[in-house]
N, C-alpha and C. Protein backbone atom coordinates (compact mmCIF):
# COMPACT_ATOMS: atom_id res chain seq x y z
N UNK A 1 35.45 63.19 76.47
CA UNK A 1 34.71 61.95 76.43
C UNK A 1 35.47 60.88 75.68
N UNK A 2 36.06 61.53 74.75
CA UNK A 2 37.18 60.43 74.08
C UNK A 2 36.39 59.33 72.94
N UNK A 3 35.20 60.14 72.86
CA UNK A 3 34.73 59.27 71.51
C UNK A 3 34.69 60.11 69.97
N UNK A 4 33.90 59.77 68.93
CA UNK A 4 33.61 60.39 67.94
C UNK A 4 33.06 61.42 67.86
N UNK A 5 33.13 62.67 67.63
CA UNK A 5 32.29 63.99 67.45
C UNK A 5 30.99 64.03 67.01
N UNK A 6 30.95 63.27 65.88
CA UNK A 6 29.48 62.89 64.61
C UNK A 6 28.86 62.12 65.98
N UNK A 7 29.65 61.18 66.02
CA UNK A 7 28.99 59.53 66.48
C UNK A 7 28.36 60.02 67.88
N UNK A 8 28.77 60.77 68.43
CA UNK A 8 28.42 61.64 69.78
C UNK A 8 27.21 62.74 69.72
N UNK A 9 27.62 63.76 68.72
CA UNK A 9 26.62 64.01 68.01
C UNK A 9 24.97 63.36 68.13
N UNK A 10 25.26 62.70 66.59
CA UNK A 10 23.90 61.36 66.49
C UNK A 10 23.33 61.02 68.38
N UNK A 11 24.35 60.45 68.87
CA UNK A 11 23.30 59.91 69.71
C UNK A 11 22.93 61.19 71.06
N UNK A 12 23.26 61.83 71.13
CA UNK A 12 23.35 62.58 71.70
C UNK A 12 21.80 63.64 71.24
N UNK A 13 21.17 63.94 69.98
CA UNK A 13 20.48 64.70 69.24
C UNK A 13 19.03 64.64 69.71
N UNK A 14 18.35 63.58 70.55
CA UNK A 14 17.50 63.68 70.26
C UNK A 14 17.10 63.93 72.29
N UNK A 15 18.47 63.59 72.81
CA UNK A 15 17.81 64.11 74.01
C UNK A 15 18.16 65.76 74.18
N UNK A 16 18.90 66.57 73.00
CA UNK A 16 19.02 68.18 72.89
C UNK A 16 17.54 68.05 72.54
N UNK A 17 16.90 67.57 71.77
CA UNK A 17 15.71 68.05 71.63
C UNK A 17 14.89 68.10 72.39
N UNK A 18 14.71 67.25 73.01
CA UNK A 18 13.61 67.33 74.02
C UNK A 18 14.30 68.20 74.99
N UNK A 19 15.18 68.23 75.37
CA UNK A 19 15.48 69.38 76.35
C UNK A 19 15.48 71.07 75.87
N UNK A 20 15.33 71.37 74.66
CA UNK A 20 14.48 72.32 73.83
C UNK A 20 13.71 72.90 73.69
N UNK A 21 12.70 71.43 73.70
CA UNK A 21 11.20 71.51 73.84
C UNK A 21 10.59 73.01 73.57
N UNK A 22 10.77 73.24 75.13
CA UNK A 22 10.12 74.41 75.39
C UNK A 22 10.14 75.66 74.57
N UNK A 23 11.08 75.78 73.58
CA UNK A 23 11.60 76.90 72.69
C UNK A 23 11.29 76.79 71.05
N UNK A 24 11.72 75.14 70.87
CA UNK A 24 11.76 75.02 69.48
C UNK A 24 10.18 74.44 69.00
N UNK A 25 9.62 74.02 70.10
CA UNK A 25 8.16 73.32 69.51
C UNK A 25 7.64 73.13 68.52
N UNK A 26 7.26 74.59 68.39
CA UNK A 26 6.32 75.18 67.24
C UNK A 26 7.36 75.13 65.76
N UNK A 27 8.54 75.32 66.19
CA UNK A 27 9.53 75.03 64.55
C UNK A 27 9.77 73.40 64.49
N UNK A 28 9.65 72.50 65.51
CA UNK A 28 9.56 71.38 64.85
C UNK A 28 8.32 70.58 64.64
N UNK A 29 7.24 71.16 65.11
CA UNK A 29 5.99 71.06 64.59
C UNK A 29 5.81 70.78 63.16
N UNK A 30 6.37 72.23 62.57
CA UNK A 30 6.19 72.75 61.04
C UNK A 30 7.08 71.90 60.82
N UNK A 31 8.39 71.53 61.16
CA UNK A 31 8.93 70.20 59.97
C UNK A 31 8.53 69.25 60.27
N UNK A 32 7.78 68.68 61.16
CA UNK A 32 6.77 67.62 61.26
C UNK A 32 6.21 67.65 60.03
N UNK A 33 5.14 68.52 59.93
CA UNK A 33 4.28 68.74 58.78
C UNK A 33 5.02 68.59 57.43
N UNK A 34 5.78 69.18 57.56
CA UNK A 34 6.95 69.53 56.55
C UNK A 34 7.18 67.87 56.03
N UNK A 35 7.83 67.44 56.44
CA UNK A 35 8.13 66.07 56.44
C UNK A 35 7.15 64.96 56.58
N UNK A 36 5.59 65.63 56.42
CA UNK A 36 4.10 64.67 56.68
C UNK A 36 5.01 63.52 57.30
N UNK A 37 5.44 63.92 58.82
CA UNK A 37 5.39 62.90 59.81
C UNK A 37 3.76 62.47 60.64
N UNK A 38 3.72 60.90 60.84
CA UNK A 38 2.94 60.98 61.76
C UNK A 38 2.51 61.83 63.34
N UNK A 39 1.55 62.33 63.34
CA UNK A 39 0.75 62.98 64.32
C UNK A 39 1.23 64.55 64.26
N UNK A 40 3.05 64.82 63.26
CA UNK A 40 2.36 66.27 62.95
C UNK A 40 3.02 67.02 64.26
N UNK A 41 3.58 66.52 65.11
CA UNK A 41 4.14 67.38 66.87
C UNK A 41 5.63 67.14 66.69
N UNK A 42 6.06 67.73 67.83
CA UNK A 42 7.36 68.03 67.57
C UNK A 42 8.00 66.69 68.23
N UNK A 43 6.75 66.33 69.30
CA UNK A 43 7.46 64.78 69.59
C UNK A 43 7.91 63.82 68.13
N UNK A 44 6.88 63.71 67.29
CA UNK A 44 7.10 63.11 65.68
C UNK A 44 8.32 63.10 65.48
N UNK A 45 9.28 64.55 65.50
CA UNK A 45 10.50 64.94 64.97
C UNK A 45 11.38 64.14 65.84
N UNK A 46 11.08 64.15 67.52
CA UNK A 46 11.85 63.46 68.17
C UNK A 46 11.70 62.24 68.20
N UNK A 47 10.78 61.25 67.35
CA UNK A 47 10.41 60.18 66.89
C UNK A 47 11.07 59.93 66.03
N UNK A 48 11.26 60.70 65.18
CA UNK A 48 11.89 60.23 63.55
C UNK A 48 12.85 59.79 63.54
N UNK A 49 13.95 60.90 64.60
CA UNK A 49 15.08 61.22 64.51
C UNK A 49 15.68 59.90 65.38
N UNK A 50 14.61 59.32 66.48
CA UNK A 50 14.95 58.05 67.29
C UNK A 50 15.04 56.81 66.15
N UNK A 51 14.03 57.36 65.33
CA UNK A 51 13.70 56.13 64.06
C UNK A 51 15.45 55.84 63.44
N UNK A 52 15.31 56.87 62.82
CA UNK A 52 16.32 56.94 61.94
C UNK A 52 17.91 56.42 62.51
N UNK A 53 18.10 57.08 63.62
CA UNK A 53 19.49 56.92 64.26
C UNK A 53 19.53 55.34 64.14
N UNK A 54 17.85 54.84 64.62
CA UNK A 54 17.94 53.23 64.77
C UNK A 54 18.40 52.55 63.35
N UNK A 55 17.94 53.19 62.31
CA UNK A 55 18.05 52.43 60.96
C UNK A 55 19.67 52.68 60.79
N UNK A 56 20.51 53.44 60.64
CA UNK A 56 21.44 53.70 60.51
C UNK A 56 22.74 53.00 61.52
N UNK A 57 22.18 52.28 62.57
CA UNK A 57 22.60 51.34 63.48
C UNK A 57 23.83 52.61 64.50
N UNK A 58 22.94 53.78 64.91
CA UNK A 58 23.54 54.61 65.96
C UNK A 58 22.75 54.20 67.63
N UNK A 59 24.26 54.13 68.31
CA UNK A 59 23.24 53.56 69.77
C UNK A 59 22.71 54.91 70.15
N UNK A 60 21.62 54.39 71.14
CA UNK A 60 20.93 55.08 72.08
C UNK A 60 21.28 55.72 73.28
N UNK A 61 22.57 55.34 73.70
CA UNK A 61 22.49 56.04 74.80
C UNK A 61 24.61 56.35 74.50
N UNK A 62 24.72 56.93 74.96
CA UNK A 62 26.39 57.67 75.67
C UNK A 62 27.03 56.12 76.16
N UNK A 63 26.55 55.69 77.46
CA UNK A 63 27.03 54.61 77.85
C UNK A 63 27.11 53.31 76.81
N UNK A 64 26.50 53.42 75.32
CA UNK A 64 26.80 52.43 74.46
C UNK A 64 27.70 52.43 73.87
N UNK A 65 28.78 54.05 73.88
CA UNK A 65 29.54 53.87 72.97
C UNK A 65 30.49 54.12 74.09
N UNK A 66 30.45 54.19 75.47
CA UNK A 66 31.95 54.01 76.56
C UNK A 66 31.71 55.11 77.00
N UNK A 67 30.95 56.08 77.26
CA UNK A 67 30.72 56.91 78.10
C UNK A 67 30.26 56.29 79.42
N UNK A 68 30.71 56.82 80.44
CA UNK A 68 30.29 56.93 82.33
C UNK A 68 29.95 57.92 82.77
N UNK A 69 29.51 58.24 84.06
CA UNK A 69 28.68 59.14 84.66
C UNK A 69 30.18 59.61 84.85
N UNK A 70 31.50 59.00 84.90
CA UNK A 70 32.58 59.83 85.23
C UNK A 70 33.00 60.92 84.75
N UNK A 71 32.08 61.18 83.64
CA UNK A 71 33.35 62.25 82.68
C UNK A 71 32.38 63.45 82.90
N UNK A 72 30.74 63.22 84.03
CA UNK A 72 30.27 64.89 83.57
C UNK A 72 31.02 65.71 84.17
N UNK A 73 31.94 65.19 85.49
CA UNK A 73 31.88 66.47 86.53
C UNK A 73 33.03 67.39 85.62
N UNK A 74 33.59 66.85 84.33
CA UNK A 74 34.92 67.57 83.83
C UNK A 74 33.63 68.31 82.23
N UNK A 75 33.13 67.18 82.09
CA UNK A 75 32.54 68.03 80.58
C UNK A 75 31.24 68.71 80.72
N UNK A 76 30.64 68.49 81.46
CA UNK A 76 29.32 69.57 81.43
C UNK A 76 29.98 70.92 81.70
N UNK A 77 31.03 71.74 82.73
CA UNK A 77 31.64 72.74 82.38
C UNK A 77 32.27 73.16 81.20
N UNK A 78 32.94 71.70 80.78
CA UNK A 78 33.49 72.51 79.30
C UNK A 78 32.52 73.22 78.82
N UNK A 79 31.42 72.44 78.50
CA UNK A 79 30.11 72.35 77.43
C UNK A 79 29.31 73.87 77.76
N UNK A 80 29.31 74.52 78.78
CA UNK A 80 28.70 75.43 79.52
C UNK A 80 29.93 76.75 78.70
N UNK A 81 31.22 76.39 78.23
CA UNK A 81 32.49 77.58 77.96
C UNK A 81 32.27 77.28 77.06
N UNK A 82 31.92 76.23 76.24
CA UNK A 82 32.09 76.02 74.34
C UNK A 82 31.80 76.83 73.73
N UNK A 83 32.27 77.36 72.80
CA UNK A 83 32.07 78.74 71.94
C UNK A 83 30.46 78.90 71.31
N UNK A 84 29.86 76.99 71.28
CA UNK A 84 28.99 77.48 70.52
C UNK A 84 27.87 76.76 71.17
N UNK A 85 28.07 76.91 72.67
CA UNK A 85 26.98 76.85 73.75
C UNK A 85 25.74 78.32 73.32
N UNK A 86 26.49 79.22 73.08
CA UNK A 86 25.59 80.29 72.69
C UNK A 86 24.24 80.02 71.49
N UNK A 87 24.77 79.51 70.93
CA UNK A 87 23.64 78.86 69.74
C UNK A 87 22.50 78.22 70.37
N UNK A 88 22.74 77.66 71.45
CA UNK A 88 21.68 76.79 71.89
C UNK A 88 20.37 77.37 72.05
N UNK A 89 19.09 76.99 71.66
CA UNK A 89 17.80 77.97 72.07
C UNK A 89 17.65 77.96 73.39
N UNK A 90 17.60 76.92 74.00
CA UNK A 90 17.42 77.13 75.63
C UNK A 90 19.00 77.60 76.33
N UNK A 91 19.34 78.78 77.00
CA UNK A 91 20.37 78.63 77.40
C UNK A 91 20.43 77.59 78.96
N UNK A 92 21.66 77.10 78.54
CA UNK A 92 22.55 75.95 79.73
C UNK A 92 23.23 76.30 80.43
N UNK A 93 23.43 76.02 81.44
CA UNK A 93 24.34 75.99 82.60
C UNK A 93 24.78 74.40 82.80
N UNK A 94 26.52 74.61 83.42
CA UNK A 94 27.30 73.43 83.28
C UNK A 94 26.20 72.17 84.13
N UNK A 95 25.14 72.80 85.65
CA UNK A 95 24.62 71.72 85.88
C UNK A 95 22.98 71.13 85.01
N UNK A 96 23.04 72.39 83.86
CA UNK A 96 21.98 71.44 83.27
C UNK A 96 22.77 70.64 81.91
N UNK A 97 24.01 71.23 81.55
CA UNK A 97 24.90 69.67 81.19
C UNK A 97 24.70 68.50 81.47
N UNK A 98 24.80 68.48 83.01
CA UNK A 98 25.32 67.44 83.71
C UNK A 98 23.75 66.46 83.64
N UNK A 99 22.54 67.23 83.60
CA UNK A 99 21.36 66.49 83.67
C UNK A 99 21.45 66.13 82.79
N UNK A 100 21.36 66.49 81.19
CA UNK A 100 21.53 66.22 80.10
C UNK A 100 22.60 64.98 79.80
N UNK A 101 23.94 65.59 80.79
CA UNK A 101 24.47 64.64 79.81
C UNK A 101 24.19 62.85 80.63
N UNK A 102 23.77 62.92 82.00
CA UNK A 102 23.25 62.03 82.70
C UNK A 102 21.77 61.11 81.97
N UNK A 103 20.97 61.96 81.64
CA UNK A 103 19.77 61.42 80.62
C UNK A 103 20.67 60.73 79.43
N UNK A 104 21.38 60.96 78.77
CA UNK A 104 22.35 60.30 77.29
C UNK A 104 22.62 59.23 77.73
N UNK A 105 23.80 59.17 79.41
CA UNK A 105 24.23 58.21 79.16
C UNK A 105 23.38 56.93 79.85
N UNK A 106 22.15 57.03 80.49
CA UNK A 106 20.91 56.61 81.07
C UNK A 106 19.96 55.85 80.27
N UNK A 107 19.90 57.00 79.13
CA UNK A 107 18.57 57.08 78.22
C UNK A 107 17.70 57.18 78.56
N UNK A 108 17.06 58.13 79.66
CA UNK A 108 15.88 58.64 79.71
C UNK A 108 15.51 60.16 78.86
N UNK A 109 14.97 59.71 77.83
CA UNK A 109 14.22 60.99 77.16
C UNK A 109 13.09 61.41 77.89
């Protein structure tokens, strides 16, 4: 992608979450609570984390920092071999990369 790791990272974080969802819920629920966020759900967490990136002046989407739809057909496979694709709670495949990484550079959460 040819940008920052962190900076890629950050904006990148909050559409891993919601693509999660389904696994981590109930643990970001509890740091909802944890963190007496409003309403307490794991959306909250994916609220906060939209909050925050904003205060810290991180863009919203892939395409803000020079990302194109050009680079999934090479990196959603990487991303699918990365050593630490395994970590992920939901497991991925290179074409749910490619959705993912299409939502980033879009911004549809």
């Amino acid at each position: 992608m040819g940008t920052h790791h962190g900076l890629t990272n950050a904006v990148v974080m909050p559409y891993v979450l919601v693509r999660n969802l389904p696994v981590i819920e109930g643990r970001l629920a509890a740091l909802a609570r944890y963190l007496d966020l409003p309403g307490q759900t794991a959306r909250s967490v994916v609220d906060w984390t939209i909050s925050l990136r904003r205060q810290v002046g991180i863009p919203n989407t892939l395409a803000e920092i020079g990302v194109d739809e050009g680079v999934i057909a090479e990196a959603a496979p990487m991303a699918e071999h990365d050593p630490s694709t395994g970590g992920n709670p939901v497991p991925l495949k290179a074409a749910d990369y490619a959705v993912l990484y299409r939502k980033a550079i879009q911004g549809e959460l």
